[in-house]
Protein backbone atom coordinates (compact mmCIF):
# COMPACT_ATOMS: atom_id res chain seq x y z
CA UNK A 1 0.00 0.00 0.00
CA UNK A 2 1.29 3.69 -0.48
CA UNK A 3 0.16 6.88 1.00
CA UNK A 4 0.40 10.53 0.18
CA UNK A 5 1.51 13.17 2.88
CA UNK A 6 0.11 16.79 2.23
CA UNK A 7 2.93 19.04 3.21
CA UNK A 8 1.84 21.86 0.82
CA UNK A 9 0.07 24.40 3.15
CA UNK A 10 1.53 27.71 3.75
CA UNK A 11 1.06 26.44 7.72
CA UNK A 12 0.30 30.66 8.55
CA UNK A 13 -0.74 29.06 12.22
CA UNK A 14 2.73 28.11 12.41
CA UNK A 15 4.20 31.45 12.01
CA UNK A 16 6.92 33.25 13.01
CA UNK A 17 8.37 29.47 11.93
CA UNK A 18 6.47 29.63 7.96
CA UNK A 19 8.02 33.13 7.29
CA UNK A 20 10.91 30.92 6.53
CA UNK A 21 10.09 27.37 6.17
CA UNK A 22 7.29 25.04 5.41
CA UNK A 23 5.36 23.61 8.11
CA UNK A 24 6.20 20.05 7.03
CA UNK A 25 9.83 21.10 8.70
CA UNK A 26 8.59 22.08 12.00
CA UNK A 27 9.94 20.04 14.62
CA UNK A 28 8.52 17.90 18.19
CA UNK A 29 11.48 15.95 19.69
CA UNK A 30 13.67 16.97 17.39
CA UNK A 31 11.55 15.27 14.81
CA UNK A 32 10.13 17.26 12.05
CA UNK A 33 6.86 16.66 11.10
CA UNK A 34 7.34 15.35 7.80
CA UNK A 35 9.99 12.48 8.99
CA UNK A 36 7.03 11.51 12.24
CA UNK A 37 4.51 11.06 9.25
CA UNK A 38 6.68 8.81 7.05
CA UNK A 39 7.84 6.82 9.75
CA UNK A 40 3.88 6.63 11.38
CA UNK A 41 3.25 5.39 7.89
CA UNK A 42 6.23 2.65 8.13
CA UNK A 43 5.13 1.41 11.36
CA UNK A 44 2.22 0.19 9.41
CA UNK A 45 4.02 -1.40 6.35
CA UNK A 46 3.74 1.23 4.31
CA UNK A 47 7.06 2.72 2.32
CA UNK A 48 6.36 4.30 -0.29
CA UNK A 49 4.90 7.92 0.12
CA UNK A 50 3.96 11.25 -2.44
CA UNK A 51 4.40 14.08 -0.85
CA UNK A 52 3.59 17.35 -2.26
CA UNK A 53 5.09 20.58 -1.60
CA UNK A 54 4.54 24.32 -2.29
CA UNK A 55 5.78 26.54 0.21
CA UNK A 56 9.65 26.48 0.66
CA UNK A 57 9.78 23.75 -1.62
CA UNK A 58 13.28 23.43 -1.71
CA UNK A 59 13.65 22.96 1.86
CA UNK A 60 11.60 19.56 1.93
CA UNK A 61 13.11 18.65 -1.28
CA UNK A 62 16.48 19.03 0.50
CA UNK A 63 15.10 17.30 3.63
CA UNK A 64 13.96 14.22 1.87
CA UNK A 65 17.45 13.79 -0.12
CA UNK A 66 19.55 14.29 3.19
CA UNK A 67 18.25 12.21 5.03
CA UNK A 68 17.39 9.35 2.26
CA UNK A 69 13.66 9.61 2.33
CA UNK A 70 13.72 8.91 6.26
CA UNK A 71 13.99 4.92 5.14
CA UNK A 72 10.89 5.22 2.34
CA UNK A 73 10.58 5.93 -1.25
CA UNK A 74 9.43 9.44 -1.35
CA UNK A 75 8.34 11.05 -4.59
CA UNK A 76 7.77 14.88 -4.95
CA UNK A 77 4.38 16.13 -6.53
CA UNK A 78 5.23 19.46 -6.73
CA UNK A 79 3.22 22.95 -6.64
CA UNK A 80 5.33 25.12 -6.62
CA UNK A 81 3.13 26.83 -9.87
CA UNK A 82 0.03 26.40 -7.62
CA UNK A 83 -1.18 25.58 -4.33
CA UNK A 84 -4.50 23.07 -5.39
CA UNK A 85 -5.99 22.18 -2.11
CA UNK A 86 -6.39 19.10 -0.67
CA UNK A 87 -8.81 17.91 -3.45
CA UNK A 88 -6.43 19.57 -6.37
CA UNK A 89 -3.24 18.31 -4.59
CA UNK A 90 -4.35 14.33 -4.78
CA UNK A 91 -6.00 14.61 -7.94
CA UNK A 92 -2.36 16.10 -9.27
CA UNK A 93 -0.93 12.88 -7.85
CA UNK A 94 -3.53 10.69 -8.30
CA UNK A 95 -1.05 8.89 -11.06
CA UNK A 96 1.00 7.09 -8.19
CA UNK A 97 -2.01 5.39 -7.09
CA UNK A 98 -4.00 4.14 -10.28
CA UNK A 99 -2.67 0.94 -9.61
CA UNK A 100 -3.59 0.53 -5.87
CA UNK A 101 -7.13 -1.09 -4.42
CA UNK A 102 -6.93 1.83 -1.87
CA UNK A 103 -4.17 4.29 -0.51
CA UNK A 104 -3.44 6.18 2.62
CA UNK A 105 -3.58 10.03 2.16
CA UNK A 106 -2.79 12.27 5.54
CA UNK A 107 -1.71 15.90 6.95
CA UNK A 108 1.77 16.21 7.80
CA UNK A 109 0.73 18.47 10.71
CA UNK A 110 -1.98 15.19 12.44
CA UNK A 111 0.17 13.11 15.23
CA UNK A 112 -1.69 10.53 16.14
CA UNK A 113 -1.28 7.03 17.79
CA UNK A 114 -4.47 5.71 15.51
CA UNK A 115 -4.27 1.76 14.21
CA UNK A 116 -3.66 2.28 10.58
CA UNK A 117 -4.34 -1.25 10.00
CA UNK A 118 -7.93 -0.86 11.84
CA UNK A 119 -9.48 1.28 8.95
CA UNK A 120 -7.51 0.00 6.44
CA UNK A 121 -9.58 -3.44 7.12
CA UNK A 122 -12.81 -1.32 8.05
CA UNK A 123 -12.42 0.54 4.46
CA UNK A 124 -12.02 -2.99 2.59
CA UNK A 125 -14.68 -4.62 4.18
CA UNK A 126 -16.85 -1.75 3.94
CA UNK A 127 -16.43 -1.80 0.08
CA UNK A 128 -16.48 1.99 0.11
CA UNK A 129 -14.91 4.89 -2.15
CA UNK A 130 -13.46 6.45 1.24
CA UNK A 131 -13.25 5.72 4.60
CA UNK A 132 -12.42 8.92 6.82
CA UNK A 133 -11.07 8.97 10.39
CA UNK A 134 -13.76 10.92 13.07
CA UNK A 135 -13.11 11.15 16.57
CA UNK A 136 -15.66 12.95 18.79
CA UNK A 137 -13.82 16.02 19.82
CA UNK A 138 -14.09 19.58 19.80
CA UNK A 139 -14.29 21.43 16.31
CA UNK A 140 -15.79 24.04 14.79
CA UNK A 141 -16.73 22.08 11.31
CA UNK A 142 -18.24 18.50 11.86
CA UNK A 143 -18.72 15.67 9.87
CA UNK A 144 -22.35 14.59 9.94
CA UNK A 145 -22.91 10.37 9.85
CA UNK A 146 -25.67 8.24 10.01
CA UNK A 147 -26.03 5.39 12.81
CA UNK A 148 -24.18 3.67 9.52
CA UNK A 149 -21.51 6.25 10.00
CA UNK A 150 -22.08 6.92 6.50
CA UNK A 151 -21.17 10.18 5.56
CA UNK A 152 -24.35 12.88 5.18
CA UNK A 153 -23.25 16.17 5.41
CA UNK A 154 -20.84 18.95 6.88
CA UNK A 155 -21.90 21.26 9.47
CA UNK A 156 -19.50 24.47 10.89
CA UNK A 157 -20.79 25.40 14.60
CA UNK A 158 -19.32 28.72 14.61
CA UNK A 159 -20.85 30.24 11.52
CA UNK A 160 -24.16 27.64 11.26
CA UNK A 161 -23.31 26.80 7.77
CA UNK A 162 -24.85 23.55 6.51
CA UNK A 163 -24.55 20.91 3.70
CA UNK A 164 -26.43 17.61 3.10
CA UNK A 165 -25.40 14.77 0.72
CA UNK A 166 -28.12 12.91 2.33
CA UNK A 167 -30.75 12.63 4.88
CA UNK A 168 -29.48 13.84 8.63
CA UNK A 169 -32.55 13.57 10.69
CA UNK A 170 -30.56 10.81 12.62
CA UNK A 171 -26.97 11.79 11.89
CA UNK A 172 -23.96 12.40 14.75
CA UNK A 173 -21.54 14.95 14.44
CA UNK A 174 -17.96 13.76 14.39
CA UNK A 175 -14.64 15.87 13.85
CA UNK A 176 -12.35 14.82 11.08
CA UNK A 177 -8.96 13.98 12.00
CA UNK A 178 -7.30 14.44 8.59
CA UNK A 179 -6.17 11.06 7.49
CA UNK A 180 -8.54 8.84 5.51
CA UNK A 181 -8.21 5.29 3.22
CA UNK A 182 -9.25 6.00 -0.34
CA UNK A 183 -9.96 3.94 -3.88
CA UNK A 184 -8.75 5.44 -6.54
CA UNK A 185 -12.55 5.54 -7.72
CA UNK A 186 -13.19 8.45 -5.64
CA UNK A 187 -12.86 10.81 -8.84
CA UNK A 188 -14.81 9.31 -10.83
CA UNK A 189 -17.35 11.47 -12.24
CA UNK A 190 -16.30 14.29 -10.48
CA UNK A 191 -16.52 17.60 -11.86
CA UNK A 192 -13.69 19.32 -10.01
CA UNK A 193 -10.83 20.30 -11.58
CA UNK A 194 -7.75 22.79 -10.57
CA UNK A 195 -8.12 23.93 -6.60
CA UNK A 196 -10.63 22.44 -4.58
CA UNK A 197 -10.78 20.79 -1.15
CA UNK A 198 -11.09 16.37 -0.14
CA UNK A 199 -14.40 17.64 1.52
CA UNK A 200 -16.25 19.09 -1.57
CA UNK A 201 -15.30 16.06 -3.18
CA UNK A 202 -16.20 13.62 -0.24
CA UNK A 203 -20.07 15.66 0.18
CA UNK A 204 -20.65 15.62 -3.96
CA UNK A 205 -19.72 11.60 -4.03
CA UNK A 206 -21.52 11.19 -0.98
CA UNK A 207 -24.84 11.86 -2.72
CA UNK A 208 -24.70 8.69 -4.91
CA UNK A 209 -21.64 6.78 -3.15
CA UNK A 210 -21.31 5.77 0.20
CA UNK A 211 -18.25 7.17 2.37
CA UNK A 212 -17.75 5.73 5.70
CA UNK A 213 -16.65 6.96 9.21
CA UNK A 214 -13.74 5.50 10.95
CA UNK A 215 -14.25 6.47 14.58
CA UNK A 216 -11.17 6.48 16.63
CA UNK A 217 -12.30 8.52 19.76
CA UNK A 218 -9.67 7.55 22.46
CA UNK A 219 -6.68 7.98 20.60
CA UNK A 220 -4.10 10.37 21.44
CA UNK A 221 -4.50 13.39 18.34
CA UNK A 222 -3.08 16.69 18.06
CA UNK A 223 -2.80 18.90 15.13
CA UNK A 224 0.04 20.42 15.13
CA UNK A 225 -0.87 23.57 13.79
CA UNK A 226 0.45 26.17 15.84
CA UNK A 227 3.15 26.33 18.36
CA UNK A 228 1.30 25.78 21.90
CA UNK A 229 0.38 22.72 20.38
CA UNK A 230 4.13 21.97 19.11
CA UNK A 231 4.44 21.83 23.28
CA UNK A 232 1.86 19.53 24.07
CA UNK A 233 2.78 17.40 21.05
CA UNK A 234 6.18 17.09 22.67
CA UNK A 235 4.54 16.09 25.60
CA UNK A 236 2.36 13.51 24.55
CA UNK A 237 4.45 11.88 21.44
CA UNK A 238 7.69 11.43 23.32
């Protein structure tokens, strides 16, 4: 199985650190972020990664040679041209995976100590285009599942934006955590093109397709998007 890393985003929660790096090179434990995601993604048998970059390109570029890929074979979908999104970044890349059943795709800024192997066998017995992990946490913009946990819509709290892919009379609100288990079917028919984001795509498919939840509630999680949480990373992934 492979996996693809995004390690695009300018990462402005991040900054003073982004004014001159990517986020990707942020460290916890003298780890950066980028070499704790590939070797997460090892732990599970998985060693060969995309990883696309954008801001401060170079600097990951550099990272990956020096250091040999941290053990994996890393390849570099690059957008430098044009930040796409999470939905135009994968779609970019989408190549490396054509001849997979399903692939791995996560944020380089998510530390977690979630069982790769749990919804990788949830999301092939499920049979599903995409199977995203959910924890019940606090968030502003929520995942909405059925007692299924098949995906029906996307609510955000603070602003009381709604969308529906389905009914949600009986749906539960779940946060996304940022890594998910995909086929390579999940473009099909789909009418975006150039910069969009996973979650367009994952509400538009959801209307005819079923997308599962994956809820891992109980796990350690941080996103590691600014630097009090750099702190409490370091305290909890030691």
């Amino acid at each position: 199985m492979k996996a693809m890393i995004f390690a695009a985003g300018l990462g402005t929660r991040l900054k003073p650190f982004t004014n001159n790096h990517p986020k990707a090179l942020a460290e916890v434990n003298g780890k950066t972020l980028l070499e704790h995601s590939i070797t997460y993604l090892q732990r599970f048998g998985i060693n060969e990664v995309v990883v696309n970059v954008h801001h401060f390109a170079h600097q990951i570029y550099d990272a990956i040679e020096d250091n040999n890929g941290y053990g994996s074979i890393v390849h570099i979908s690059d957008e430098r041209d044009e930040l796409l999104e999470t939905g135009g970044g994968l779609l970019k890349a989408l190549h490396y995976f054509e001849d997979e059943d399903a692939f791995v795709v996560a944020n380089v800024d998510i530390l977690t100590n979630l069982d790769l192997n749990k919804i990788i066998t949830n999301h092939t017995e499920s049979n599903t285009l995409g199977t995203l992990a959910v924890m019940n946490r606090d968030s502003s913009r929520k995942l909405l599942f059925d007692t299924d946990m098949t995906l029906c819509g996307w609510s955000n709290i603070s602003t009381g934006a709604l969308r529906t892919s389905r009914d949600i009379t009986n749906t539960t609100a779940f946060a996304f955590s940022g890594i998910q288990v995909l086929s390579p079917k999940i473009f099909k028919d789909s009418p975006f093109t150039g910069k969009f984001s996973l979650i367009d795509l994952y509400l538009h498919q959801a209307k005819q397709h079923k997308l599962k939840g994956f809820d891992h509630s109980g796990n350690l999680f941080i996103d590691v998007g600014k630097p009090g949480s750099i702190e409490q990373a370091e305290y909890l992934f030691n």
